[in-house]
Protein backbone atom coordinates (compact mmCIF):
# COMPACT_ATOMS: atom_id res chain seq x y z
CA UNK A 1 -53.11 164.64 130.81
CA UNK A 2 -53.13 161.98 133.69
CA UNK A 3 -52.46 164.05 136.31
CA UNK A 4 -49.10 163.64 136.79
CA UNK A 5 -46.87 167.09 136.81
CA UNK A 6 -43.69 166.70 134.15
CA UNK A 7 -41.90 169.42 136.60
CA UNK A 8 -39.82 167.72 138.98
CA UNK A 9 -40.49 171.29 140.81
CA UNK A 10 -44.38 170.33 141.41
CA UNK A 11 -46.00 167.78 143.28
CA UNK A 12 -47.61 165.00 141.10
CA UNK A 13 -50.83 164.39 142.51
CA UNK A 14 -52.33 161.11 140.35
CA UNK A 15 -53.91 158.55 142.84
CA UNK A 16 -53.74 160.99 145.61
CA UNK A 17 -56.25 160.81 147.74
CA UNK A 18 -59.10 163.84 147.51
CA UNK A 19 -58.94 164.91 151.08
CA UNK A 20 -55.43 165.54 151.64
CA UNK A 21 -55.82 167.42 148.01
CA UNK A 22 -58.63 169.56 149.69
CA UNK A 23 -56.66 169.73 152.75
CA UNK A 24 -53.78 171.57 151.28
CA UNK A 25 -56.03 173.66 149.09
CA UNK A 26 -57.79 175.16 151.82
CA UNK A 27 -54.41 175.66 152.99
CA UNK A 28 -53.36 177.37 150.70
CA UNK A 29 -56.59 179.57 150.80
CA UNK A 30 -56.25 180.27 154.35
CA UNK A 31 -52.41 181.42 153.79
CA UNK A 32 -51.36 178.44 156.33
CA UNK A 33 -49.36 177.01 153.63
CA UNK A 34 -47.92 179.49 151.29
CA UNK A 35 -46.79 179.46 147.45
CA UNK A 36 -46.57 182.07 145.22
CA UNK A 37 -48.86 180.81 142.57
CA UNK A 38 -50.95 178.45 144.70
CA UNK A 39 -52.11 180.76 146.93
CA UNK A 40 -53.55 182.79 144.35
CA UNK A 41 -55.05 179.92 142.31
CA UNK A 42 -56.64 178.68 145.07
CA UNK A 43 -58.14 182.19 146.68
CA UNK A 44 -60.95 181.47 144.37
CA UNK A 45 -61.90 177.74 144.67
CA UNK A 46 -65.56 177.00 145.79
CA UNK A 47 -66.35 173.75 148.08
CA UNK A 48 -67.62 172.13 144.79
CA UNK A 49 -64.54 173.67 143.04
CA UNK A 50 -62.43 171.91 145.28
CA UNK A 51 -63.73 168.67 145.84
CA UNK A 52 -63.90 168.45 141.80
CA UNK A 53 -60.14 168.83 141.68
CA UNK A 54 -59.73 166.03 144.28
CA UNK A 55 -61.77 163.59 142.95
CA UNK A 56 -59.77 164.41 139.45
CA UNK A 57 -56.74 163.23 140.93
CA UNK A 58 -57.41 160.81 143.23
CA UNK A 59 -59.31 159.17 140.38
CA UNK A 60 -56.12 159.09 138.82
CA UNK A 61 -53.57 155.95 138.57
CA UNK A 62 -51.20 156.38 142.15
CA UNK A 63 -47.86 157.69 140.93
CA UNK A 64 -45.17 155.07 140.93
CA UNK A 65 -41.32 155.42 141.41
CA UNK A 66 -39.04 154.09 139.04
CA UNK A 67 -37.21 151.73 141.66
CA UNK A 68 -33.76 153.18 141.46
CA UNK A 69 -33.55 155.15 144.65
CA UNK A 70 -32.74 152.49 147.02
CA UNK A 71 -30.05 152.89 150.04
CA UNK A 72 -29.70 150.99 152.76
CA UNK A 73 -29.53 154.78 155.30
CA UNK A 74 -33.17 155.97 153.57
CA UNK A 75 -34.65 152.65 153.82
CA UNK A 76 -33.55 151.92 157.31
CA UNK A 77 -34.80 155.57 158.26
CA UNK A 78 -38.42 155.19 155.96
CA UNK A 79 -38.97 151.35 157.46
CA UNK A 80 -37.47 151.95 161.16
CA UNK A 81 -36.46 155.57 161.79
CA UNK A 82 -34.32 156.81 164.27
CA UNK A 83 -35.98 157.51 167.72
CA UNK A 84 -32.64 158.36 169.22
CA UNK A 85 -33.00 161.66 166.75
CA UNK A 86 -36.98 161.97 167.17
CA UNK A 87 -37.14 160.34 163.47
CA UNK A 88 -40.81 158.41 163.64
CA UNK A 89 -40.51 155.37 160.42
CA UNK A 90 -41.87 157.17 157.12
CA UNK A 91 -43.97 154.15 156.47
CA UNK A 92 -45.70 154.65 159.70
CA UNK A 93 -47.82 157.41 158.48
CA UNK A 94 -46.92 157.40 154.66
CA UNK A 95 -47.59 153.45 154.41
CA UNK A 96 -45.76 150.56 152.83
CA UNK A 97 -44.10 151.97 149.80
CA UNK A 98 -45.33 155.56 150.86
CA UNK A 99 -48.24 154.82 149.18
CA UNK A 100 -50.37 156.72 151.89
CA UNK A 101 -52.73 156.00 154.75
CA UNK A 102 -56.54 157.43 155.13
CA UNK A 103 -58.67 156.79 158.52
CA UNK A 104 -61.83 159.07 159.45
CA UNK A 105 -59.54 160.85 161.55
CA UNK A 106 -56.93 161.83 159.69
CA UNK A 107 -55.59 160.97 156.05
CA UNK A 108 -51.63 160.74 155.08
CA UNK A 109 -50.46 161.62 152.02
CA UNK A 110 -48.72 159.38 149.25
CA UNK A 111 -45.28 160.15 149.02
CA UNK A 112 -43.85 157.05 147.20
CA UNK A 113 -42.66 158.04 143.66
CA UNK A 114 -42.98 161.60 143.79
CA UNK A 115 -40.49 163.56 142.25
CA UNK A 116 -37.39 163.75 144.28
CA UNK A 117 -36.84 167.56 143.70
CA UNK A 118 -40.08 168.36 144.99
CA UNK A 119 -39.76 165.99 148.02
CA UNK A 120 -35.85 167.13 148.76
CA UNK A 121 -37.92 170.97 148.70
CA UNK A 122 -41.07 169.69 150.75
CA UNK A 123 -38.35 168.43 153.52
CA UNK A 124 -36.15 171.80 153.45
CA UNK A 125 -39.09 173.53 153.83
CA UNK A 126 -40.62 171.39 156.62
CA UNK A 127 -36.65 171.42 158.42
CA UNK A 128 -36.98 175.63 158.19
CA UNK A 129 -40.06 175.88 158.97
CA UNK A 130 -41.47 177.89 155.43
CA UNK A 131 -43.71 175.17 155.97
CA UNK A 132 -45.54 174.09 158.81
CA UNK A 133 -49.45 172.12 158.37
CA UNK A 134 -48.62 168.92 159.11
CA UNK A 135 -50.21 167.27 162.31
CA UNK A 136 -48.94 168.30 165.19
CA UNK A 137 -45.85 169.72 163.70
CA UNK A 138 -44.57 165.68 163.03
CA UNK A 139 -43.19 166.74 160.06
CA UNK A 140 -41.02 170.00 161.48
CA UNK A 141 -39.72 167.39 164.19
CA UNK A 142 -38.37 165.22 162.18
CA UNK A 143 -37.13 167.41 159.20
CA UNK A 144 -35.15 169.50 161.98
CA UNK A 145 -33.26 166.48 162.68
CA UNK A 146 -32.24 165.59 159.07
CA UNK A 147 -29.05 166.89 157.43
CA UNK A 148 -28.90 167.87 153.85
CA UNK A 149 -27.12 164.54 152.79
CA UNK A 150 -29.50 162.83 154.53
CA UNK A 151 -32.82 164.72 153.24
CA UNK A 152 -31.12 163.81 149.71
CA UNK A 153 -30.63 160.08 150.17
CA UNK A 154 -34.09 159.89 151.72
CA UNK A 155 -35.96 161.81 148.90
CA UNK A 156 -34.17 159.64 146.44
CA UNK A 157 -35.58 156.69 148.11
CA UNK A 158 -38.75 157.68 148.23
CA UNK A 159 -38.70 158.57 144.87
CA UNK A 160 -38.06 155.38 143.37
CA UNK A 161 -40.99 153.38 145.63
């Protein structure tokens, strides 16, 4: 296995990078992000435990999108956004293609050519609030100002980077 998840329903997390992995993880440990199964599976993880899991992934190929997502409201919104709706550019913290961003500070996820279903989820969520660890709440802010067609087009998009 290459650590890429064959369930549009799960993230795939090939050529992520190991500290947003352990991020989440801890997380999910913590009960700040919550999932049925991943809370449990995690409850047990050591420090070592976890940053072997990371470094499995992120070792990993980066997932790639199959380049059929493309429309011109999702690309305008992931290159430029929409500040008049509090709608910060995807690429601006998710990179060129979504294919992440990592500083000392702070490290961004890739998000470019994971599966649509489980972005199109990741934004409900975010929009609802069912999940809230991003910094600073970004992610809540600019879900909440996304419609359902909209969180569609733009996880379609995504997808295909």
């Amino acid at each position: 296995m290459n650590g890429i998840s064959s369930s549009p329903s799960f993230p795939k997390l090939a050529g992520q990078y190991a500290e947003y992995i352990v991020k989440q993880l801890k997380d999910f440990q913590t009960g700040r992000r919550k999932h049925p199964i991943m809370n449990v599976m995690a409850e047990g993880l050591t420090e070592n435990d976890l940053a072997d899991i990371a470094a499995y992934f992120a070792s990993n190929p980066t997932m790639q999108g199959d380049g059929t997502g493309g429309n011109q409201f999702a690309m305008d919104i992931f290159t430029r956004g929409d500040m008049t709706r509090n709608i910060l550019p995807c690429q601006s913290c998710h990179g060129e293609a979504g294919k992440g961003k990592s500083s000392p500070a702070e490290t961004r996820p890739v998000i470019g050519g994971q599966h649509r279903i489980y972005l199109r989820e990741q934004l409900r969520n975010w929009r609802n609030g069912a999940r809230n660890n991003s910094p600073n709440g970004v992610m809540n802010i600019i879900a909440k100002s996304l419609n359902d067609t909209e969180i569609d087009s733009l996880s379609n998009y995504i997808s295909g980077l």
